[in-house]
PDB file of N, CA and C in Angstrom:
ATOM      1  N   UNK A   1      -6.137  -8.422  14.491  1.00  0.00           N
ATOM      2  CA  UNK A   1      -4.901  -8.072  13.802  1.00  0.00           C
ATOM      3  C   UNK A   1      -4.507  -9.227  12.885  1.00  0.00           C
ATOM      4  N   UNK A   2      -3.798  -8.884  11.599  1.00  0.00           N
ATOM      5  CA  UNK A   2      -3.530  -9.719  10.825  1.00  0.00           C
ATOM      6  C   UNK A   2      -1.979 -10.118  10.664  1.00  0.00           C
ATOM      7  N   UNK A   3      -1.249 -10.693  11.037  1.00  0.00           N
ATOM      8  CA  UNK A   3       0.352 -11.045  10.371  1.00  0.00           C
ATOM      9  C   UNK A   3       0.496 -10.919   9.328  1.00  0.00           C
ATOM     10  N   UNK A   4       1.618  -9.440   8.406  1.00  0.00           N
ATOM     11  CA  UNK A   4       1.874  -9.400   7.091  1.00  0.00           C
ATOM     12  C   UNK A   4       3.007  -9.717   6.840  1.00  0.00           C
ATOM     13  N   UNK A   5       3.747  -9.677   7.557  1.00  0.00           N
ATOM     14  CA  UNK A   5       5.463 -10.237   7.393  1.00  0.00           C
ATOM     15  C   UNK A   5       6.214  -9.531   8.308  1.00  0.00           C
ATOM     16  N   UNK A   6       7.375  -9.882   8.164  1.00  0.00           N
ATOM     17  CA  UNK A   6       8.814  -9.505   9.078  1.00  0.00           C
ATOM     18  C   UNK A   6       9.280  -8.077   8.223  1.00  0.00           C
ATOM     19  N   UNK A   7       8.821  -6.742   9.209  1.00  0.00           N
ATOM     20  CA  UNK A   7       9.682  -5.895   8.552  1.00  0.00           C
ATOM     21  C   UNK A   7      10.639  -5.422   7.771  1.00  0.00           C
ATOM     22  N   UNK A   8      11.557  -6.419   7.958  1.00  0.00           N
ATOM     23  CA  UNK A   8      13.250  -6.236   7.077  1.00  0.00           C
ATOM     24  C   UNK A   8      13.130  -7.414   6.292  1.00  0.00           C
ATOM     25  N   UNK A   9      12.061  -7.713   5.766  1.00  0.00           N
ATOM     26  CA  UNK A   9      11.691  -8.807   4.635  1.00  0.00           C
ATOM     27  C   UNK A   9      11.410  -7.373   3.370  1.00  0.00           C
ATOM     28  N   UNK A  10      10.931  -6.334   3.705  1.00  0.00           N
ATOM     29  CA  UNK A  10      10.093  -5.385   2.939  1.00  0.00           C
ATOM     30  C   UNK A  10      11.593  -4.414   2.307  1.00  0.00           C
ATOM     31  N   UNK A  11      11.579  -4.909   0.999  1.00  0.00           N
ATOM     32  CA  UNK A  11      12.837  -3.930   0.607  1.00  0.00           C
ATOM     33  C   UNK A  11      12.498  -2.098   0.542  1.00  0.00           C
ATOM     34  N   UNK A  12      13.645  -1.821   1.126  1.00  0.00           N
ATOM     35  CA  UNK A  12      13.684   0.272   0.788  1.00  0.00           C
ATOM     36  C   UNK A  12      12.958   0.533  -0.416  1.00  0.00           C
ATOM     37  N   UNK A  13      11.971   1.621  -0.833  1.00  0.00           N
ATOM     38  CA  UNK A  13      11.608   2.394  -1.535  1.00  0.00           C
ATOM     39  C   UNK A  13      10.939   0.990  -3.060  1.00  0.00           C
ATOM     40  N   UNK A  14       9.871  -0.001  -1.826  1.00  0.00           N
ATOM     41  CA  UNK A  14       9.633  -1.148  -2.601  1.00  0.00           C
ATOM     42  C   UNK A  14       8.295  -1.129  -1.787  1.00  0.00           C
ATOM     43  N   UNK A  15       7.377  -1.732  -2.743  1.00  0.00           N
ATOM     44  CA  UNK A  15       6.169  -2.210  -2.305  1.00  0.00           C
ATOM     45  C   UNK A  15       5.957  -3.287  -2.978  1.00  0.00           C
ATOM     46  N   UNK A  16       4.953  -4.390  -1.760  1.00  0.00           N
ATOM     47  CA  UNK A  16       4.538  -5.343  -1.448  1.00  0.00           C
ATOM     48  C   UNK A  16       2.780  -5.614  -1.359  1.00  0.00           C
ATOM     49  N   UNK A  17       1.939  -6.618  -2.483  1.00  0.00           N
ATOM     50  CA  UNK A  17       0.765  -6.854  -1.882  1.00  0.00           C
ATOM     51  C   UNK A  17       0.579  -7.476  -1.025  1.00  0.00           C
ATOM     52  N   UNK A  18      -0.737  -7.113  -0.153  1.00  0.00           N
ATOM     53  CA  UNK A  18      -0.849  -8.724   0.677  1.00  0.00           C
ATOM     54  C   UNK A  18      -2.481  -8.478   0.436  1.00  0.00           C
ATOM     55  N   UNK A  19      -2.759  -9.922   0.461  1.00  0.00           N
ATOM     56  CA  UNK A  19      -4.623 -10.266  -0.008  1.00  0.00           C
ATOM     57  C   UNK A  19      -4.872 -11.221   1.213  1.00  0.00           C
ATOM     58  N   UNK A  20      -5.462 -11.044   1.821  1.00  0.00           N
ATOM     59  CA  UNK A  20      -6.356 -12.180   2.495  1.00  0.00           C
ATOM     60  C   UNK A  20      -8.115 -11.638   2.992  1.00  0.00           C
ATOM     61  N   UNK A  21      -8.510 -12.692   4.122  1.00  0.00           N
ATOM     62  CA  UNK A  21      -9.653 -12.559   4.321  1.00  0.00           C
ATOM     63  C   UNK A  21      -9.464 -12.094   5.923  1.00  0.00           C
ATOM     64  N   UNK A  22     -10.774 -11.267   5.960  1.00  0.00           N
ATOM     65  CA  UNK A  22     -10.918 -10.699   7.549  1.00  0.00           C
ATOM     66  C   UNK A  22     -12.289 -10.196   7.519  1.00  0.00           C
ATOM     67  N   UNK A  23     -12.918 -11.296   8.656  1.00  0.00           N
ATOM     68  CA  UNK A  23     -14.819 -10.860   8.886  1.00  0.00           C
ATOM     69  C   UNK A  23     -15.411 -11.334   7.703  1.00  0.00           C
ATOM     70  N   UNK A  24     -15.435 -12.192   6.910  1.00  0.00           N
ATOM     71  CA  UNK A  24     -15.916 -12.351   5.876  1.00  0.00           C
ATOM     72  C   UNK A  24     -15.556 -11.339   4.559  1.00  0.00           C
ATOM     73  N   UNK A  25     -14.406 -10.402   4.833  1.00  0.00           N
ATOM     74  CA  UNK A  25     -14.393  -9.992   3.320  1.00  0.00           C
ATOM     75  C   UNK A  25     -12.997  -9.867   2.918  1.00  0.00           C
ATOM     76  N   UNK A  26     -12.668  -9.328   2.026  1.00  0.00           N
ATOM     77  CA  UNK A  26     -11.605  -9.059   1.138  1.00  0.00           C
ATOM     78  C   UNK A  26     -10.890  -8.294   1.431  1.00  0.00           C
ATOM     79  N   UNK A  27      -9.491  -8.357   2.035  1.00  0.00           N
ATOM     80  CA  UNK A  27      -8.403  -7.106   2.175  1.00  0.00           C
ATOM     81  C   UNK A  27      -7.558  -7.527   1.174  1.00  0.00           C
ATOM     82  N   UNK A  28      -6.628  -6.116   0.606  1.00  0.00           N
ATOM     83  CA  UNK A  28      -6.170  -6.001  -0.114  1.00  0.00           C
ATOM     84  C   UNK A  28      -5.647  -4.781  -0.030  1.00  0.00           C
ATOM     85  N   UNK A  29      -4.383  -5.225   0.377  1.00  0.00           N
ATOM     86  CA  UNK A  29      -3.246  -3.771   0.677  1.00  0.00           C
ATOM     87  C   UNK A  29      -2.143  -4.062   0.095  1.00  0.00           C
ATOM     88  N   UNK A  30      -1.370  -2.507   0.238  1.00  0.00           N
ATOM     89  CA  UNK A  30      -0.261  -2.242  -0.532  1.00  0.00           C
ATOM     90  C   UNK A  30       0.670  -1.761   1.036  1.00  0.00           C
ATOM     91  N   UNK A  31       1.693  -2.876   0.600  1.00  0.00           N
ATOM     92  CA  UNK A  31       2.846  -2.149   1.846  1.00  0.00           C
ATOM     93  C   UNK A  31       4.067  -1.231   1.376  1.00  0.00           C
ATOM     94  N   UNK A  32       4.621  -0.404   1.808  1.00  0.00           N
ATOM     95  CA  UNK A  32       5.720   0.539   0.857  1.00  0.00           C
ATOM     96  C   UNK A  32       6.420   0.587   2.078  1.00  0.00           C
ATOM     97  N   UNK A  33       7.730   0.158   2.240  1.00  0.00           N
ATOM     98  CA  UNK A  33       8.867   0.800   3.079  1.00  0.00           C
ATOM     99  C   UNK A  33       9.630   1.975   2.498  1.00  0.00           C
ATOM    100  N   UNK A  34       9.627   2.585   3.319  1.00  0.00           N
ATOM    101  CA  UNK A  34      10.010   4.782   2.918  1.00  0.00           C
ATOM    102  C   UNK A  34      11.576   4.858   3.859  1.00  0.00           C
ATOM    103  N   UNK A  35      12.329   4.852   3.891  1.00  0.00           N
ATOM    104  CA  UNK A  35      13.165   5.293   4.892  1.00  0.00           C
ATOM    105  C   UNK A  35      12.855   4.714   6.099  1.00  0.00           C
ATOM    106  N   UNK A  36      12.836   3.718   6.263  1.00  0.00           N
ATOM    107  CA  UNK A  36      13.009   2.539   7.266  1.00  0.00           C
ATOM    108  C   UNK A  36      11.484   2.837   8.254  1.00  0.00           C
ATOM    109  N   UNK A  37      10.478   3.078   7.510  1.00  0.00           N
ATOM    110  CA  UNK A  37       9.134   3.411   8.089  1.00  0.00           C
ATOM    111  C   UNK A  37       8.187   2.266   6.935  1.00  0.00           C
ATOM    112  N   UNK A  38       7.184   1.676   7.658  1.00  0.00           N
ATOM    113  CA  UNK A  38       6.211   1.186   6.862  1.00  0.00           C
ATOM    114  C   UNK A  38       4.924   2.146   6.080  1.00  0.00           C
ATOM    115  N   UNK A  39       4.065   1.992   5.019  1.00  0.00           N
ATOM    116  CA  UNK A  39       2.875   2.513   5.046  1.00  0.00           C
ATOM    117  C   UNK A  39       1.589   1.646   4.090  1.00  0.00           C
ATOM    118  N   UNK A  40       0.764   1.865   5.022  1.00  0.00           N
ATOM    119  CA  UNK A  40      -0.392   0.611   4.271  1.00  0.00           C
ATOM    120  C   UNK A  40      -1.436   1.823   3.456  1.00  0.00           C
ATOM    121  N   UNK A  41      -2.019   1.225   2.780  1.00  0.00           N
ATOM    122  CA  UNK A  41      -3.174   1.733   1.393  1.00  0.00           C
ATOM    123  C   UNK A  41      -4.225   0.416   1.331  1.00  0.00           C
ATOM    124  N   UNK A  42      -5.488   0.696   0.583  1.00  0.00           N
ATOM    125  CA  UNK A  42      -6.017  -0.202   0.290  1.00  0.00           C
ATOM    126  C   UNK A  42      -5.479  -0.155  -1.288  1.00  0.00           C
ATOM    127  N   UNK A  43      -5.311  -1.274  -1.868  1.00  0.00           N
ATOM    128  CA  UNK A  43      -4.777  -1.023  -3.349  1.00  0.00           C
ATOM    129  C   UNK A  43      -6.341  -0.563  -3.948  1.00  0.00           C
ATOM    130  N   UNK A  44      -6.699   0.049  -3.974  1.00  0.00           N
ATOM    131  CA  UNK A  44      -7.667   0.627  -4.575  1.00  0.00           C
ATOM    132  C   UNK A  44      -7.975   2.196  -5.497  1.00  0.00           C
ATOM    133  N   UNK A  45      -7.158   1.907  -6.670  1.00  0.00           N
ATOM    134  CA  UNK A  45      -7.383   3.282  -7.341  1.00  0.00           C
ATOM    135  C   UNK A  45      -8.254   4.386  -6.704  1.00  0.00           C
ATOM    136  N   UNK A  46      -8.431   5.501  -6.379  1.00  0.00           N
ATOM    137  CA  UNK A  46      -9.408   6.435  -5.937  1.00  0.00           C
ATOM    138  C   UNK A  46     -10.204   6.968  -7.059  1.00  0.00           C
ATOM    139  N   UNK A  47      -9.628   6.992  -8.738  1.00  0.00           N
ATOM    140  CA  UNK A  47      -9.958   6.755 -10.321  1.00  0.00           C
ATOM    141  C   UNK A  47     -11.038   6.059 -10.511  1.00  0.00           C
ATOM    142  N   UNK A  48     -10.847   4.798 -10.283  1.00  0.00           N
ATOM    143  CA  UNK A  48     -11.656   3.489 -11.099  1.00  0.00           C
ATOM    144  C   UNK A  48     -12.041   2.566 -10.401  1.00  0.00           C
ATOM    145  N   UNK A  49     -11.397   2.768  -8.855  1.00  0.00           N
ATOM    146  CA  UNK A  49     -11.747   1.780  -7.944  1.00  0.00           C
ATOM    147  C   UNK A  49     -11.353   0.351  -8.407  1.00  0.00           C
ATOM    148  N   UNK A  50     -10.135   0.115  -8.754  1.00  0.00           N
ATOM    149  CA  UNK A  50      -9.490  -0.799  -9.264  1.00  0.00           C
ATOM    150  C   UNK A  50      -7.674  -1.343  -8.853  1.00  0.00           C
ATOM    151  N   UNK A  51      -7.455  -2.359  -8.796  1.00  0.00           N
ATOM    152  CA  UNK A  51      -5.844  -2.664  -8.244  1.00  0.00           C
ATOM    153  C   UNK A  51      -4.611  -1.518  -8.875  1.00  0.00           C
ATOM    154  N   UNK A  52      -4.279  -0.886  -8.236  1.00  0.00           N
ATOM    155  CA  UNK A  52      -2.965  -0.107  -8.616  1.00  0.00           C
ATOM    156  C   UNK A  52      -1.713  -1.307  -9.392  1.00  0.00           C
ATOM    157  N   UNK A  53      -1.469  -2.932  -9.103  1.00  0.00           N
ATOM    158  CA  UNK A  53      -0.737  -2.974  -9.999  1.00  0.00           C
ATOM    159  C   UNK A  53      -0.949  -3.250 -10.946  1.00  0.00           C
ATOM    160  N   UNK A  54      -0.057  -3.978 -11.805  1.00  0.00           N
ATOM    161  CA  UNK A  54      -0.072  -4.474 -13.679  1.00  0.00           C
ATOM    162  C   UNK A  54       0.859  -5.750 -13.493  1.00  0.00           C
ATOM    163  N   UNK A  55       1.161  -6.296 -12.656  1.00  0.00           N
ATOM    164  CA  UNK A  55       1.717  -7.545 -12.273  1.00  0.00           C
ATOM    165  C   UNK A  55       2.121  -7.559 -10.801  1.00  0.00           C
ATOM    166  N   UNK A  56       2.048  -8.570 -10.135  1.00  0.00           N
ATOM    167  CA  UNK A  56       2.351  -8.759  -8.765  1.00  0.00           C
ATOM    168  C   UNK A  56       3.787  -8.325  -7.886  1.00  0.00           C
ATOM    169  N   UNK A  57       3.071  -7.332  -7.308  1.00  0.00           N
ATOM    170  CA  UNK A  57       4.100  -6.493  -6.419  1.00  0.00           C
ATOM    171  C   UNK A  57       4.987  -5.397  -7.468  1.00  0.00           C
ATOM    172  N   UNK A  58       3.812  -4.797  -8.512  1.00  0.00           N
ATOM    173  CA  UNK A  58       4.745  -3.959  -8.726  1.00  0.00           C
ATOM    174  C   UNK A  58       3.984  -2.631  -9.005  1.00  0.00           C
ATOM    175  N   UNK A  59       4.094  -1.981  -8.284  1.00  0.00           N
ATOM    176  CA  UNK A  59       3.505  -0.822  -7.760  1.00  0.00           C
ATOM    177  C   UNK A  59       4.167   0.574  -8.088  1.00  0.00           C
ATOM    178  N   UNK A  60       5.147   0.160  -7.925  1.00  0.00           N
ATOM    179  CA  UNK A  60       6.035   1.587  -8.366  1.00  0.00           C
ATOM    180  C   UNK A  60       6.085   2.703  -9.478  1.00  0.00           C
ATOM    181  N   UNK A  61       6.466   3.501  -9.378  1.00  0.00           N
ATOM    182  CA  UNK A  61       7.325   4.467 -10.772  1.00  0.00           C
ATOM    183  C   UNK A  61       8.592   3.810 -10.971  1.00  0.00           C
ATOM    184  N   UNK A  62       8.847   3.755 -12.404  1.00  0.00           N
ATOM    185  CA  UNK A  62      10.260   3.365 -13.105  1.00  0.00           C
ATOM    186  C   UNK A  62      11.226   4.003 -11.979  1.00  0.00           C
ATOM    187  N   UNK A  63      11.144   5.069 -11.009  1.00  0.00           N
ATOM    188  CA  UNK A  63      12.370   5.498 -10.108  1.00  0.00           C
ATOM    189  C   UNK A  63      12.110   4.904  -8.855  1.00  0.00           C
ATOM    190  N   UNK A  64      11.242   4.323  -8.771  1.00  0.00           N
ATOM    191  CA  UNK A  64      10.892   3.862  -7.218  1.00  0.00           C
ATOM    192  C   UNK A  64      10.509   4.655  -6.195  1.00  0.00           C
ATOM    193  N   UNK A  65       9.568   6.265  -7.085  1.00  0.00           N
ATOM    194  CA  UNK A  65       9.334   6.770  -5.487  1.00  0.00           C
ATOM    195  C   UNK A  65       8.671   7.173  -5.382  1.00  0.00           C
ATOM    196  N   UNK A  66       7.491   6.980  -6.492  1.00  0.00           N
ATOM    197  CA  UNK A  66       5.590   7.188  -6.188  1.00  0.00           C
ATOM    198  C   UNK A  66       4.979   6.041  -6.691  1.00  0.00           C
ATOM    199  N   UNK A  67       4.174   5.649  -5.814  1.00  0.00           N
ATOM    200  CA  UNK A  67       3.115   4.273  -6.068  1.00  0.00           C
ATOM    201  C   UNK A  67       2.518   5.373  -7.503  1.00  0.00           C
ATOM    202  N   UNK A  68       2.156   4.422  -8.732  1.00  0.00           N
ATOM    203  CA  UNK A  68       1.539   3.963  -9.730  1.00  0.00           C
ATOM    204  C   UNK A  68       0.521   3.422  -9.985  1.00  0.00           C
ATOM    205  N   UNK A  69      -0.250   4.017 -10.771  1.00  0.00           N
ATOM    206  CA  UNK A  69      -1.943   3.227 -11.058  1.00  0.00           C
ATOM    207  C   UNK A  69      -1.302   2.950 -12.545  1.00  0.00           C
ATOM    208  N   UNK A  70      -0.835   1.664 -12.387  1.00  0.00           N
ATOM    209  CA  UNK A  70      -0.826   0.700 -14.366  1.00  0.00           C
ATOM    210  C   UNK A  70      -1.810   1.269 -15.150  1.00  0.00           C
ATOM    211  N   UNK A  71      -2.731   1.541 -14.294  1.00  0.00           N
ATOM    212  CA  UNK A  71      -4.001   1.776 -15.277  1.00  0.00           C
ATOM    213  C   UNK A  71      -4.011   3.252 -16.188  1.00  0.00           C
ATOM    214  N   UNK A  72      -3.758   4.164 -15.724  1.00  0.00           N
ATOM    215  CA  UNK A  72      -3.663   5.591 -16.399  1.00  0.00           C
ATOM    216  C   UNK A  72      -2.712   6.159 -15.569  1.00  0.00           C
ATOM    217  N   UNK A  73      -1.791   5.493 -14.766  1.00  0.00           N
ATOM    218  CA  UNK A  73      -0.280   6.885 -14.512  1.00  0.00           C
ATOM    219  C   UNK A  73      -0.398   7.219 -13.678  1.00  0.00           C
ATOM    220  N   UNK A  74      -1.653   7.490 -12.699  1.00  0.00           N
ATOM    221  CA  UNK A  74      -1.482   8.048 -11.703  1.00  0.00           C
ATOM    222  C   UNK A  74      -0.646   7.923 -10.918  1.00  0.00           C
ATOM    223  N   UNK A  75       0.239   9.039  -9.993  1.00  0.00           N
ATOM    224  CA  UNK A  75       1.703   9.097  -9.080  1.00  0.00           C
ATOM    225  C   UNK A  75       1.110   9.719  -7.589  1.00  0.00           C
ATOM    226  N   UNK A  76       1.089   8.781  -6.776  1.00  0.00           N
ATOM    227  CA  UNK A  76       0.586   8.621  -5.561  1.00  0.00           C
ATOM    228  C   UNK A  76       1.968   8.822  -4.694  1.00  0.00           C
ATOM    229  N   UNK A  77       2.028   9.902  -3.664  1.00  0.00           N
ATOM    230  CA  UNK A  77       3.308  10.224  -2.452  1.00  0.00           C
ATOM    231  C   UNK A  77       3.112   8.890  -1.777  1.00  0.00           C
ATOM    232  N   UNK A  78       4.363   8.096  -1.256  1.00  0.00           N
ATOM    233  CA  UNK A  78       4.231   7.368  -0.199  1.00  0.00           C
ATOM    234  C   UNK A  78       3.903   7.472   0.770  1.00  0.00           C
ATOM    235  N   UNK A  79       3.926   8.363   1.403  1.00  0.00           N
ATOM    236  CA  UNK A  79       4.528   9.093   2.682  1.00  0.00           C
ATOM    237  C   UNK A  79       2.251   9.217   2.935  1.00  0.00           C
ATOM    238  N   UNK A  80       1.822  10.035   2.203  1.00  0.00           N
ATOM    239  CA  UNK A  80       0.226  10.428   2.438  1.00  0.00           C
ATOM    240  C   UNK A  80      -0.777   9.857   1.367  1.00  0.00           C
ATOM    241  N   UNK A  81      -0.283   9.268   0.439  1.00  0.00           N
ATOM    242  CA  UNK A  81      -1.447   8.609  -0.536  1.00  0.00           C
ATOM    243  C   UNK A  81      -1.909   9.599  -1.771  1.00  0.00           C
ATOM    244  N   UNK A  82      -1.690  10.987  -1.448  1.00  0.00           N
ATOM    245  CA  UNK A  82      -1.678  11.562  -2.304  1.00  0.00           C
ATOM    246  C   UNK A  82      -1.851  11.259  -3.481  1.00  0.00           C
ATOM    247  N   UNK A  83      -2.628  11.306  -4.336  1.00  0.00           N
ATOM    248  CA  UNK A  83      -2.726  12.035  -5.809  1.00  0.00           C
ATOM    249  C   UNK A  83      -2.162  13.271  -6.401  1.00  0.00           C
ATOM    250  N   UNK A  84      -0.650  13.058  -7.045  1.00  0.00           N
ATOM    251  CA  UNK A  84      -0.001  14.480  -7.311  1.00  0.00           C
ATOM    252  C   UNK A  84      -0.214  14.525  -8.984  1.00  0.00           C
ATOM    253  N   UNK A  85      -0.364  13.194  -9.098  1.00  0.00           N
ATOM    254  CA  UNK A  85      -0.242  13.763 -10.733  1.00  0.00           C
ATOM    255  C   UNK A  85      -1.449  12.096 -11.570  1.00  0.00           C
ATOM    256  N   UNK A  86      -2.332  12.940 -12.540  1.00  0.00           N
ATOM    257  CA  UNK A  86      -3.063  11.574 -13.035  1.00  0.00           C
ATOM    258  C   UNK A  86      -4.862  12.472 -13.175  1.00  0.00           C
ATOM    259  N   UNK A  87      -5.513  11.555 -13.104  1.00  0.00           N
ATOM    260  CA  UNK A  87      -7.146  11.747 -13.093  1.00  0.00           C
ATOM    261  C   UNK A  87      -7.477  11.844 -12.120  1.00  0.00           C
ATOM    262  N   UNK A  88      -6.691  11.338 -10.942  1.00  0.00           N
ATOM    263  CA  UNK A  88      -7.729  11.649  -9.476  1.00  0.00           C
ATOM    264  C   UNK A  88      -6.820  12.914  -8.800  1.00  0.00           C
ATOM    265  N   UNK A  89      -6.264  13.315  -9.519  1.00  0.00           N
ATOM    266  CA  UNK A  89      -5.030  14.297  -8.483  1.00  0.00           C
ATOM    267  C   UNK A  89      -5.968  15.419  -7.567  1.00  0.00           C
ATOM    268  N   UNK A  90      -5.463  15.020  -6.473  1.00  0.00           N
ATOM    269  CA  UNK A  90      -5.918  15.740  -5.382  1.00  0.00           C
ATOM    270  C   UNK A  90      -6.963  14.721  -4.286  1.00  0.00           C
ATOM    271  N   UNK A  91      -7.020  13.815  -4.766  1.00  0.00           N
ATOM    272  CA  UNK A  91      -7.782  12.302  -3.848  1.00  0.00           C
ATOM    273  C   UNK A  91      -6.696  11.750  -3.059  1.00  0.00           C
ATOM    274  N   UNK A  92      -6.710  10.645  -2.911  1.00  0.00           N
ATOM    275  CA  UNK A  92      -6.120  10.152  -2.058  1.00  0.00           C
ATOM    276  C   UNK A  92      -6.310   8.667  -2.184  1.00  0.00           C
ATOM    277  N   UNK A  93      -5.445   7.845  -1.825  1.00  0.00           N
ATOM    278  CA  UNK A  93      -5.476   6.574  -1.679  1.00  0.00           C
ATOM    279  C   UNK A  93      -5.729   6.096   0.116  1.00  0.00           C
ATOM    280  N   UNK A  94      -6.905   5.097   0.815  1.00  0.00           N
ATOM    281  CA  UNK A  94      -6.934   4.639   1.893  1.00  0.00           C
ATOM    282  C   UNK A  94      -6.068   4.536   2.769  1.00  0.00           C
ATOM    283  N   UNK A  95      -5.718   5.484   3.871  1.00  0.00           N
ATOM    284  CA  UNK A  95      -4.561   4.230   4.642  1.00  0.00           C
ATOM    285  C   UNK A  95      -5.212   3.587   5.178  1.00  0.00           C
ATOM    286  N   UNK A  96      -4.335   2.372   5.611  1.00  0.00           N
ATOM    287  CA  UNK A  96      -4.769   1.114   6.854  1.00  0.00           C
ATOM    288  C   UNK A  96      -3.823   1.200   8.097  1.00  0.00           C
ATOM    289  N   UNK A  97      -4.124   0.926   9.205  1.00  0.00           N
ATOM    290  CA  UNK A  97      -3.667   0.855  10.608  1.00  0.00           C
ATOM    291  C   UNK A  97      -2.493  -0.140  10.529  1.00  0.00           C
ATOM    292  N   UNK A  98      -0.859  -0.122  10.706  1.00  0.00           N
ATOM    293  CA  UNK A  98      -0.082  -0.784  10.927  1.00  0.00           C
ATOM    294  C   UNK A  98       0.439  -0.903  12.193  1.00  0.00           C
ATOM    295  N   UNK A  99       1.144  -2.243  12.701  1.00  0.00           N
ATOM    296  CA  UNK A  99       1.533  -2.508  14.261  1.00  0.00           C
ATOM    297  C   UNK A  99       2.712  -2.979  13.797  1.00  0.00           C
ATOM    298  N   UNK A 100       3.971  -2.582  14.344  1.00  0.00           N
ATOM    299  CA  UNK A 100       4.885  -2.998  14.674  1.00  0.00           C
ATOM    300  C   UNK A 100       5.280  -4.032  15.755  1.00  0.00           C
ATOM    301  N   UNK A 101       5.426  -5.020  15.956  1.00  0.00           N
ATOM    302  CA  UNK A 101       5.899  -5.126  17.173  1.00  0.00           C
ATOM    303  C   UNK A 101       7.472  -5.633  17.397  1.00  0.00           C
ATOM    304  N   UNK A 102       7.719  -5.809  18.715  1.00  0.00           N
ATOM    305  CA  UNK A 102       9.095  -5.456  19.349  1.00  0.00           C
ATOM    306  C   UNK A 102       9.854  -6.753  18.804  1.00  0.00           C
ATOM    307  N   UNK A 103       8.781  -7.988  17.461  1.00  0.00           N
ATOM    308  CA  UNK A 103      10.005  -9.037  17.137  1.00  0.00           C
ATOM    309  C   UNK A 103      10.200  -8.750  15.868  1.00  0.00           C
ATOM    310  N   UNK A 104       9.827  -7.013  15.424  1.00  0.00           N
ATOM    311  CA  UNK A 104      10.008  -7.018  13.910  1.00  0.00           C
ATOM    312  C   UNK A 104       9.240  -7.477  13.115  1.00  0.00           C
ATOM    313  N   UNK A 105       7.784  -7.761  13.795  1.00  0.00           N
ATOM    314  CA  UNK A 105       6.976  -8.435  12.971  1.00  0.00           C
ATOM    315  C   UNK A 105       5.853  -7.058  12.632  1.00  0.00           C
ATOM    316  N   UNK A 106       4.972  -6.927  11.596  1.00  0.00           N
ATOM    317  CA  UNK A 106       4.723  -6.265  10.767  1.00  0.00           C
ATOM    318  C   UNK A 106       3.135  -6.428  10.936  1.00  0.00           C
ATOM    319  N   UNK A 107       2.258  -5.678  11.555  1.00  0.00           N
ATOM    320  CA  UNK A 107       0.769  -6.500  11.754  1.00  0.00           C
ATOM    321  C   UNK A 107      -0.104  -4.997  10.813  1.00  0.00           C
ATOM    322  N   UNK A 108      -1.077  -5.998  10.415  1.00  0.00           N
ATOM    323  CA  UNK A 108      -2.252  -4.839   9.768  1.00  0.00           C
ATOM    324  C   UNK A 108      -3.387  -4.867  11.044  1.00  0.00           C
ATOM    325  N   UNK A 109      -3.772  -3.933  11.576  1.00  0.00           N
ATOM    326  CA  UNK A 109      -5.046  -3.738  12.545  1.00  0.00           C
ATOM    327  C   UNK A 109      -6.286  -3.159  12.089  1.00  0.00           C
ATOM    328  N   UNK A 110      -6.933  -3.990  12.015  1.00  0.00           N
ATOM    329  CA  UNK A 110      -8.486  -3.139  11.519  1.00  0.00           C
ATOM    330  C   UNK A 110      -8.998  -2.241  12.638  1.00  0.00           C
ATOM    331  N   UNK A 111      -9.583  -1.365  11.750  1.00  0.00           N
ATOM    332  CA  UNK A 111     -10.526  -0.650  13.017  1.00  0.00           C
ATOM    333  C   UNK A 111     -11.427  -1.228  14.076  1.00  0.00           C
ATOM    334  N   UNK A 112     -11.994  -2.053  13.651  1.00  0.00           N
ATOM    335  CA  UNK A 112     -13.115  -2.807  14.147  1.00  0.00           C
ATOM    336  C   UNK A 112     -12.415  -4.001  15.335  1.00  0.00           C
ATOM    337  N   UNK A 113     -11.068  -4.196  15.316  1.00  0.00           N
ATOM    338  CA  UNK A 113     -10.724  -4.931  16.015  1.00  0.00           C
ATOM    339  C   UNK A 113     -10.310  -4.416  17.693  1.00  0.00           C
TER     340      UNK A 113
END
């Protein structure tokens, strides 16, 4: 398991990157708080196979309530990863395994762990 931060660090209807290393490779997720729920993605276009943002930590639609591919528009649901609208519509973006635990702390869990 990895430490991503303190839950109520993660603003409402806001997403957050986090990059580090695990097993020798590269993670790279997108965190989105929805109505006081977390949800992880690999930032990985399902398009181009490329970072969803266009500057750091900013992921959003101008309204704040579908993740964004900078790259061509694509409008991704928080809630399922969805592709509703763009070039990949009807794909999906990765989820990743999140842990809560009871100090408010915010963990990513790999499968493999």
């Amino acid at each position: 398991m990895h430490l991503l931060c303190d839950f109520h660090s993660l603003q409402e209807n806001r997403a957050r990157g986090f990059h580090f290393s695990h097993q020798q490779r590269q993670v790279n997720l997108i965190v989105v708080r929805r109505a006081d729920k977390a949800y992880a993605y690999l930032n990985t276009c399902p398009h181009r196979g490329i970072p969803l943002e266009w500057q750091a930590d900013e992921f959003m639609d101008i309204n704040q309530h579908y993740l964004q591919c900078a790259t061509h528009g694509a409008l991704f649901l928080v809630e399922s990863g969805e592709c509703i609208a763009g070039p990949c519509q009807g794909e999906s973006l990765v989820p990743q395994p999140l842990h809560l635990d009871e100090q408010g702390q915010l963990w990513w869990s790999a499968d493999q762990d």
